[in-house]
Protein backbone atom coordinates (compact mmCIF):
# COMPACT_ATOMS: atom_id res chain seq x y z
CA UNK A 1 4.56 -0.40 -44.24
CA UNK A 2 7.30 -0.42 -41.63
CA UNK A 3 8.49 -3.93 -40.66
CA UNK A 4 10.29 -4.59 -37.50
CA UNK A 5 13.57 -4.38 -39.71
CA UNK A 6 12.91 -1.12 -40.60
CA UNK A 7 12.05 -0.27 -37.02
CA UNK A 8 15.00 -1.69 -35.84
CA UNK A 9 16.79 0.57 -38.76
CA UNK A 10 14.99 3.60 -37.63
CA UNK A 11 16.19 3.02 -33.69
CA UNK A 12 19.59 2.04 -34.56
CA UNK A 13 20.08 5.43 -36.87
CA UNK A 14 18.43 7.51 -33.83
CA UNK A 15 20.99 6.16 -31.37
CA UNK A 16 23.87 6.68 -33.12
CA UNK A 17 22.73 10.16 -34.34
CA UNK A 18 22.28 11.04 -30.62
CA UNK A 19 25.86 9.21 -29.86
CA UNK A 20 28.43 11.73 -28.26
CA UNK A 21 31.59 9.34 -29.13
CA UNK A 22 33.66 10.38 -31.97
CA UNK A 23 34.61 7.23 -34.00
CA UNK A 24 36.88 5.96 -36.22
CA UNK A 25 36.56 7.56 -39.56
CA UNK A 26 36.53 4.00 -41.26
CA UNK A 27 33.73 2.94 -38.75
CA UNK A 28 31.95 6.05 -40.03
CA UNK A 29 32.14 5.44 -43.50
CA UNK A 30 30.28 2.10 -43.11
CA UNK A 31 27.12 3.78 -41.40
CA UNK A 32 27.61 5.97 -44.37
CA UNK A 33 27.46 3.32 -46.97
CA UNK A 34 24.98 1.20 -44.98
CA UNK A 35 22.39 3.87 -45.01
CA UNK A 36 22.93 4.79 -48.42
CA UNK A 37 22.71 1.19 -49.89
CA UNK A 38 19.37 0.93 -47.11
CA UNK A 39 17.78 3.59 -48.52
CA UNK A 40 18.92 3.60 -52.11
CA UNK A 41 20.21 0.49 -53.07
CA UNK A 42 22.94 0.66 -55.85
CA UNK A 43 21.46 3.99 -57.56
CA UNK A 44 24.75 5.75 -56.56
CA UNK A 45 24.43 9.72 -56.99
CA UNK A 46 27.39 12.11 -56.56
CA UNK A 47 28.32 15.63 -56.62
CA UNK A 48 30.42 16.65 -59.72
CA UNK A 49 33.29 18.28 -57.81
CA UNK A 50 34.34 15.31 -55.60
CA UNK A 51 36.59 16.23 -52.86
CA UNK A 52 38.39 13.63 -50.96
CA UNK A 53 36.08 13.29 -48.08
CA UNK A 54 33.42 12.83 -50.62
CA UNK A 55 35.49 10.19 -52.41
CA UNK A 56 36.10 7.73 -49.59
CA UNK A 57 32.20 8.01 -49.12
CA UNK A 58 31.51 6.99 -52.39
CA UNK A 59 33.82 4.63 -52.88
CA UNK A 60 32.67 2.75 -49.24
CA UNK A 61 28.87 2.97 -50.63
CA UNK A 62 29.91 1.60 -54.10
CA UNK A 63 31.53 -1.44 -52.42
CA UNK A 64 28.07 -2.41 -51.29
CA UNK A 65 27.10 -2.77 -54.62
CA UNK A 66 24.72 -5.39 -55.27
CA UNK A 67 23.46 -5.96 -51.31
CA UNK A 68 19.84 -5.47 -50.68
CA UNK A 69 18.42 -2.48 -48.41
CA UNK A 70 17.52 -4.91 -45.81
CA UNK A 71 20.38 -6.61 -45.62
CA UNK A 72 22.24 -2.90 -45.31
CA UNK A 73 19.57 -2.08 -42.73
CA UNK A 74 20.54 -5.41 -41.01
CA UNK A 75 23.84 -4.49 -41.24
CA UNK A 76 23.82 -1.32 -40.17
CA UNK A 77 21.83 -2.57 -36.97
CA UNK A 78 25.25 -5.27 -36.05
CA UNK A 79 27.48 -2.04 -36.46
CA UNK A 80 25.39 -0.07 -34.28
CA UNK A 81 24.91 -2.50 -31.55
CA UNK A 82 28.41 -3.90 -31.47
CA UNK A 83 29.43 0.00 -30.86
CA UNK A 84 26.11 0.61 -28.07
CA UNK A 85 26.82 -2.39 -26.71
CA UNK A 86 30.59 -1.94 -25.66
CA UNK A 87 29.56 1.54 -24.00
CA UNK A 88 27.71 -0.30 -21.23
């Protein structure tokens, strides 16, 4: 059943995986860890060999710990239209 969060969710993802605009890497680790936690909550999986890029990933999901997906999604919807919203 998709709610009008998760519509929201959905939209917000498609923009910014259509966006052209190279961000901050910091910026990009919280879409990173937003979606994660969205779509699977504190169940935190990761690849054995860890490189560095991998590690700051992780590490920005894990601090999410304990949110719920729809708060994420929620989240992850301010991020993206704080970012849309400057390009106009």
């Amino acid at each position: 059943m998709n709610t009008n969060l998760d519509i929201e969710f959905s939209e917000a993802f498609e923009k910014m995986s259509q966006l052209k605009e190279t961000l901050a890497p910091d910026i990009m680790l919280k879409f990173y860890a937003y979606y994660k936690q969205a779509n699977y909550g504190s169940t935190f999986t990761f690849n054995n060999e860890l490189d560095v890029r991998n590690a700051f990933k992780a590490n920005a999901w894990m601090q999410l710990k304990g949110m719920s997906p729809n708060e994420a999604k929620q989240e992850y919807i301010n991020l993206a239209n704080l970012i849309l919203n400057r390009k106009k």
